[in-house]
PDB file of N, CA and C in Angstrom:
ATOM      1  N   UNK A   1      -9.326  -9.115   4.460  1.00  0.00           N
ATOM      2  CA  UNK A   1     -10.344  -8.294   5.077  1.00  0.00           C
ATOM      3  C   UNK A   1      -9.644  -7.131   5.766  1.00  0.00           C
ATOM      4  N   UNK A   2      -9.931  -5.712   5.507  1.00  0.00           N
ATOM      5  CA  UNK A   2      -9.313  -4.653   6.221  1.00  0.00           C
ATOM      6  C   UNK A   2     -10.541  -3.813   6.478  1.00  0.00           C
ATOM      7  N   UNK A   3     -10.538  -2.989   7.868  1.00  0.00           N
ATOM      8  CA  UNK A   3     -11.047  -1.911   8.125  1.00  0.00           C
ATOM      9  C   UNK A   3     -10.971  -0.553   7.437  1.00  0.00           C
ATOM     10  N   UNK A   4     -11.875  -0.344   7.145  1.00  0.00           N
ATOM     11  CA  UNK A   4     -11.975   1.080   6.379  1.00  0.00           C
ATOM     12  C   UNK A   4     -12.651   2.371   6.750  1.00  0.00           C
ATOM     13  N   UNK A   5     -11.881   3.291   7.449  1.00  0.00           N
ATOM     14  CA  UNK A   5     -12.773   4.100   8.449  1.00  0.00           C
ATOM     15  C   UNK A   5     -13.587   4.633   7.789  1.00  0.00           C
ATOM     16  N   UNK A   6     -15.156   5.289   8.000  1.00  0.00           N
ATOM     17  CA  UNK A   6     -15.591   6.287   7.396  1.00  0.00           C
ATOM     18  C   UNK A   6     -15.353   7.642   7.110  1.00  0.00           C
ATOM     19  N   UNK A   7     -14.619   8.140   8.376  1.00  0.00           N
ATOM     20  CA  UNK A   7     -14.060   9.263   8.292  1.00  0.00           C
ATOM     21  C   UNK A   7     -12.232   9.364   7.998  1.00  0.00           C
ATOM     22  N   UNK A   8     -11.645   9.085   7.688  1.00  0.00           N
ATOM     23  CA  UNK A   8      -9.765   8.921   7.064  1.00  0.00           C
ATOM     24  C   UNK A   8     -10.185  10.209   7.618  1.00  0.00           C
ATOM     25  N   UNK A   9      -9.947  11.306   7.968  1.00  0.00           N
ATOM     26  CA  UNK A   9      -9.899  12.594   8.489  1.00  0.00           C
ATOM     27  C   UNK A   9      -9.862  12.524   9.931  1.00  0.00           C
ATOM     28  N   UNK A  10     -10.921  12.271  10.116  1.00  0.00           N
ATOM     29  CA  UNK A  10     -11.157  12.485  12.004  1.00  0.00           C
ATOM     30  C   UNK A  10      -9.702  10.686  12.488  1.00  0.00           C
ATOM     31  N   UNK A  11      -9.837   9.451  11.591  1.00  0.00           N
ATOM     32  CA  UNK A  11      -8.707   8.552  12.314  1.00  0.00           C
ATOM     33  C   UNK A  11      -7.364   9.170  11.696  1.00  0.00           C
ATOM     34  N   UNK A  12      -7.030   9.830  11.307  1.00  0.00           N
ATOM     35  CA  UNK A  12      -6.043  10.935  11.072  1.00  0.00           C
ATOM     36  C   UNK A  12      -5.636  11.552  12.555  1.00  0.00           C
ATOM     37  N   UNK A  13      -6.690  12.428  12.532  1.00  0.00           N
ATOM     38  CA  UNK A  13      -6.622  13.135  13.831  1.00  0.00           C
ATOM     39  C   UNK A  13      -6.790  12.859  15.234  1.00  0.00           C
ATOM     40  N   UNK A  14      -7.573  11.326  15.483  1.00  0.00           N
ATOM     41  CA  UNK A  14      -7.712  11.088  16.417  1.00  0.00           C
ATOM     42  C   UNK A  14      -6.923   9.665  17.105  1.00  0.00           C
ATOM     43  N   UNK A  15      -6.930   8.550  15.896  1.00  0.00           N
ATOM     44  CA  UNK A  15      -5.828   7.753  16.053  1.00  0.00           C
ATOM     45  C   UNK A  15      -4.701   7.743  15.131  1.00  0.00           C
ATOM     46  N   UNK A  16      -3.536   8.393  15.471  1.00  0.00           N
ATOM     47  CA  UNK A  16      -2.744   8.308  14.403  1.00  0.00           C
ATOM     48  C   UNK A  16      -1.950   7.033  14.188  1.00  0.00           C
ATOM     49  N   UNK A  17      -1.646   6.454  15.390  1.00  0.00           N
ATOM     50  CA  UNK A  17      -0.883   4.777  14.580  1.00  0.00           C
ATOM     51  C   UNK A  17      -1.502   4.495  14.020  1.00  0.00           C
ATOM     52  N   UNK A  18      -2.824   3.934  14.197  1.00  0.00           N
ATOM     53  CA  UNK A  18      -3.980   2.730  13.481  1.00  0.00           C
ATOM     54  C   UNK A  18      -4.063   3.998  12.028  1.00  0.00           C
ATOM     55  N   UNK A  19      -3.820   4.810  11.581  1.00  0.00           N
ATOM     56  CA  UNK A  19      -3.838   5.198  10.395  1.00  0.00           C
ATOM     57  C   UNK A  19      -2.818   5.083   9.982  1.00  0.00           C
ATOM     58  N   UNK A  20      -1.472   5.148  10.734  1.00  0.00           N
ATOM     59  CA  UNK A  20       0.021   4.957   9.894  1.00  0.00           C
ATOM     60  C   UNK A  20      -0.227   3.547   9.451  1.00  0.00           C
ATOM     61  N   UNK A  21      -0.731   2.891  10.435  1.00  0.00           N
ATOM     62  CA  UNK A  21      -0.849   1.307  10.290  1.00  0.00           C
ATOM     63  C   UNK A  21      -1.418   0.990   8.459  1.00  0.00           C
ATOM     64  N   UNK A  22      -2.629   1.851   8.713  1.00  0.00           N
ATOM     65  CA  UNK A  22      -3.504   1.457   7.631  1.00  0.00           C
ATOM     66  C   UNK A  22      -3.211   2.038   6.246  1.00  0.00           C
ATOM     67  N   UNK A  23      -2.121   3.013   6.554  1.00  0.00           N
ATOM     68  CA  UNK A  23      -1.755   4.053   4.989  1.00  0.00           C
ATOM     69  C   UNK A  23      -0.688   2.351   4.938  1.00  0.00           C
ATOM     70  N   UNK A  24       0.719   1.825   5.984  1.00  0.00           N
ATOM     71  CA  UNK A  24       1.284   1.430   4.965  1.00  0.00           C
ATOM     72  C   UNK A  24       0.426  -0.084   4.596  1.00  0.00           C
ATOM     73  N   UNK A  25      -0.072  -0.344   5.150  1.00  0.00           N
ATOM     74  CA  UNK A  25      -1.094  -1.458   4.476  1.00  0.00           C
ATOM     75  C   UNK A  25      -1.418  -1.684   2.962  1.00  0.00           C
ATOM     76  N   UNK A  26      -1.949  -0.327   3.014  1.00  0.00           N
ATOM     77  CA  UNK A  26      -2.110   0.029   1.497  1.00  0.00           C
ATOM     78  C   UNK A  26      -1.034   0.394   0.720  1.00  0.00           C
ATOM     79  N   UNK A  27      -0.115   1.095   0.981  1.00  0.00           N
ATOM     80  CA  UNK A  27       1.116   1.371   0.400  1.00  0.00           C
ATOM     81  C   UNK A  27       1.764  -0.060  -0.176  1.00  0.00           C
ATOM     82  N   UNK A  28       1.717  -0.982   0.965  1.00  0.00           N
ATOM     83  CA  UNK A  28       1.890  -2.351   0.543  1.00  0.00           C
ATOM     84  C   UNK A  28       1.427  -2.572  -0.506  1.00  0.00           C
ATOM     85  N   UNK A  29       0.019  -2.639  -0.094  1.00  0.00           N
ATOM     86  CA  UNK A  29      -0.829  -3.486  -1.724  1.00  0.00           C
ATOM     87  C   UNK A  29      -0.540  -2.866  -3.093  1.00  0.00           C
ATOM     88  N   UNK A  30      -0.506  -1.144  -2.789  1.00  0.00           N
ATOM     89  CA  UNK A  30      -0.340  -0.731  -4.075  1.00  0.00           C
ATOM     90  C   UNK A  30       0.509  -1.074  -4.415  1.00  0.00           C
ATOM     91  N   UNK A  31       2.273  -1.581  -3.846  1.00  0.00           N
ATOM     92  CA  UNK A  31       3.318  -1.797  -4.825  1.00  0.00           C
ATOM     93  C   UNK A  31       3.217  -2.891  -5.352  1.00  0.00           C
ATOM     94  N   UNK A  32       2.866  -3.692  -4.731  1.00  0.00           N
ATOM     95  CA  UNK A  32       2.633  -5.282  -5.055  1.00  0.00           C
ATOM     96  C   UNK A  32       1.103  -5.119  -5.972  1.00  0.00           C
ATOM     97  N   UNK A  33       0.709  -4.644  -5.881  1.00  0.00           N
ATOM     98  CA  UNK A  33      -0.629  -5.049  -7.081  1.00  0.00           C
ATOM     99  C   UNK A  33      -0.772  -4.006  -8.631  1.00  0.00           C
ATOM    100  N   UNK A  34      -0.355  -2.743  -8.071  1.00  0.00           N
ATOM    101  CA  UNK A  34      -0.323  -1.661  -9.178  1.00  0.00           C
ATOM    102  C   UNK A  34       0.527  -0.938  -9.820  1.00  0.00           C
ATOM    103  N   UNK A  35       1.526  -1.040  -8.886  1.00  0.00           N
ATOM    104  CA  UNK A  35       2.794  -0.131  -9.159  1.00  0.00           C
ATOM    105  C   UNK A  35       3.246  -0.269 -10.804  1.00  0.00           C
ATOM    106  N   UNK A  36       3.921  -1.564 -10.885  1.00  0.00           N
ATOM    107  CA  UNK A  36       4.178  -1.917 -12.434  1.00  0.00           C
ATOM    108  C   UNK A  36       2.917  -1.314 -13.251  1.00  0.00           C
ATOM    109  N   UNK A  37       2.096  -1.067 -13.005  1.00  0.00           N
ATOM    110  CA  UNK A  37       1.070  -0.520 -14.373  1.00  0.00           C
ATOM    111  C   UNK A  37       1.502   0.937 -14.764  1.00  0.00           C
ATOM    112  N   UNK A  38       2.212   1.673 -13.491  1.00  0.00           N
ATOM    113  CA  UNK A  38       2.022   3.138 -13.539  1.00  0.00           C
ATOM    114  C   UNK A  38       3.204   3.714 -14.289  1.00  0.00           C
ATOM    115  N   UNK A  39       3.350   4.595 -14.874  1.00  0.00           N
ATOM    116  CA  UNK A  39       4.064   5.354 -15.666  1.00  0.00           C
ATOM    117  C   UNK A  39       5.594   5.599 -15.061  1.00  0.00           C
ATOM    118  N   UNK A  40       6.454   5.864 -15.663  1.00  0.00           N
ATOM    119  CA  UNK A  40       8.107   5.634 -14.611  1.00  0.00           C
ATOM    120  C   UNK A  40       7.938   7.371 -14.144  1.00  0.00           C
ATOM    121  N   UNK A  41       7.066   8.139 -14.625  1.00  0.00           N
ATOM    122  CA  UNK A  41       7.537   9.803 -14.334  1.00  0.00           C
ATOM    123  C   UNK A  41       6.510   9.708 -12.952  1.00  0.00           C
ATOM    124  N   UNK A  42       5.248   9.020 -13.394  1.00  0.00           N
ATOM    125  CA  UNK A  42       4.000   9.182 -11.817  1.00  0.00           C
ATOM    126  C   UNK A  42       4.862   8.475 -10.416  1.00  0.00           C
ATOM    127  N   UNK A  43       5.961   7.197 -10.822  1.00  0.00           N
ATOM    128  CA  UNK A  43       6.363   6.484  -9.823  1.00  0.00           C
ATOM    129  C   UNK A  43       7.365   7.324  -9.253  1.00  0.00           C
ATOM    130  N   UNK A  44       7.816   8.030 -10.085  1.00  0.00           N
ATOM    131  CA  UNK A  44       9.432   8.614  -9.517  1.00  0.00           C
ATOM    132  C   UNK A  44       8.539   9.819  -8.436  1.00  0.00           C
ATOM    133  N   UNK A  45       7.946  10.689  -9.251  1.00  0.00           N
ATOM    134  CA  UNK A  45       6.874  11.300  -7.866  1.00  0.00           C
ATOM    135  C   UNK A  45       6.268  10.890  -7.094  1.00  0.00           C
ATOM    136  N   UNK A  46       5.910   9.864  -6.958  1.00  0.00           N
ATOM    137  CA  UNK A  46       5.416   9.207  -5.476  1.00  0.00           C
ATOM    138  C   UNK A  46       6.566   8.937  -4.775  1.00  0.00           C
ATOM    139  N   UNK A  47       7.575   8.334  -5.411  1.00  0.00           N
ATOM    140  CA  UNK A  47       8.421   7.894  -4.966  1.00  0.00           C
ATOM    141  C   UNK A  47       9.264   9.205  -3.959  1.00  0.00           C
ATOM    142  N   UNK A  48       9.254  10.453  -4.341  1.00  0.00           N
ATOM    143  CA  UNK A  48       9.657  11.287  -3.832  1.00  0.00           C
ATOM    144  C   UNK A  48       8.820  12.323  -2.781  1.00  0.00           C
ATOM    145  N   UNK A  49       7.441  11.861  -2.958  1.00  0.00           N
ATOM    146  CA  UNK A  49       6.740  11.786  -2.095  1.00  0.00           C
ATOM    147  C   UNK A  49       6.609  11.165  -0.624  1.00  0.00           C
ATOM    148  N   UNK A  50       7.069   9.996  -0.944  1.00  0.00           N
ATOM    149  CA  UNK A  50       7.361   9.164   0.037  1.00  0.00           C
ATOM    150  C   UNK A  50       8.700   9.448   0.868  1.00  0.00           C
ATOM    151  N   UNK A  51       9.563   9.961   0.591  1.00  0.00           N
ATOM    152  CA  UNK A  51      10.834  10.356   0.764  1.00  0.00           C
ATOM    153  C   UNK A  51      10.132  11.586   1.409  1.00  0.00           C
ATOM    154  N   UNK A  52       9.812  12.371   1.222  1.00  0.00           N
ATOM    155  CA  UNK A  52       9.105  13.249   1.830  1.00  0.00           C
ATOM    156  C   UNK A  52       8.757  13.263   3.091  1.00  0.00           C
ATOM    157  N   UNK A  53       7.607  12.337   3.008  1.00  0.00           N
ATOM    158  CA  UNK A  53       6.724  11.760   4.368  1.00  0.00           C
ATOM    159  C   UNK A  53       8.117  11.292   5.461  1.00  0.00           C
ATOM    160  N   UNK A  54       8.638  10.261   4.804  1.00  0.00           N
ATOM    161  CA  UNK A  54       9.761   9.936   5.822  1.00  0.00           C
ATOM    162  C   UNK A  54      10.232  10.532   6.714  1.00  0.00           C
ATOM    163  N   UNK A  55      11.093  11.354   5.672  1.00  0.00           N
ATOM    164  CA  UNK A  55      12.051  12.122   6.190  1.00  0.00           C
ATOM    165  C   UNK A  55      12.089  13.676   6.288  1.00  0.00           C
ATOM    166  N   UNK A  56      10.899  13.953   6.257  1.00  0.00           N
ATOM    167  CA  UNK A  56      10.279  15.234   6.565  1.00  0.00           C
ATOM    168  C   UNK A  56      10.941  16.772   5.988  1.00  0.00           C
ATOM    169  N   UNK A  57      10.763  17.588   6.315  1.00  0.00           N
ATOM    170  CA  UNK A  57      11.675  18.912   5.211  1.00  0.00           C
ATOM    171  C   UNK A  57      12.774  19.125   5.918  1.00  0.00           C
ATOM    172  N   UNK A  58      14.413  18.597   5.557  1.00  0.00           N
ATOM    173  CA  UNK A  58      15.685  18.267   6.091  1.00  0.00           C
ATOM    174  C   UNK A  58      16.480  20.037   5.521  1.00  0.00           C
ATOM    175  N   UNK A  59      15.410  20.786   4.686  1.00  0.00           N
ATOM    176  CA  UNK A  59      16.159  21.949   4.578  1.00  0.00           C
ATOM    177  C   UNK A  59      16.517  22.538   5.655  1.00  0.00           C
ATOM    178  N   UNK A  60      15.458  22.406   7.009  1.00  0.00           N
ATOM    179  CA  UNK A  60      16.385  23.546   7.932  1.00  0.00           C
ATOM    180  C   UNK A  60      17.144  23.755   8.342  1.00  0.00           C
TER     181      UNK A  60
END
């Protein structure tokens, strides 16, 4: 059972843990339930996506 805000925009903006909380929640499920279905070129871009989010733009 998980909470699902109506607005992902405004708990974005207004609670941001309880949304970090709830993105990796899902991040969870997706690797464990979907990941293996997805294509190796879509994973390597998320994957660098995620690298992204992390570790934010290290060019400066």
């Amino acid at each position: 059972l998980r909470f699902i805000p109506r607005d992902i925009q405004e708990m974005y903006q207004t609670e941001m843990d309880a949304f970090m909380f709830l993105h990796d929640q899902i991040f969870a499920d997706y690797i464990t339930q979907v990941s293996w279905k997805v294509p190796a070129e879509t994973a390597i871009e998320l994957a660098a996506l995620q690298i992204r989010r992390k570790l934010g733009n290290q060019n400066s």
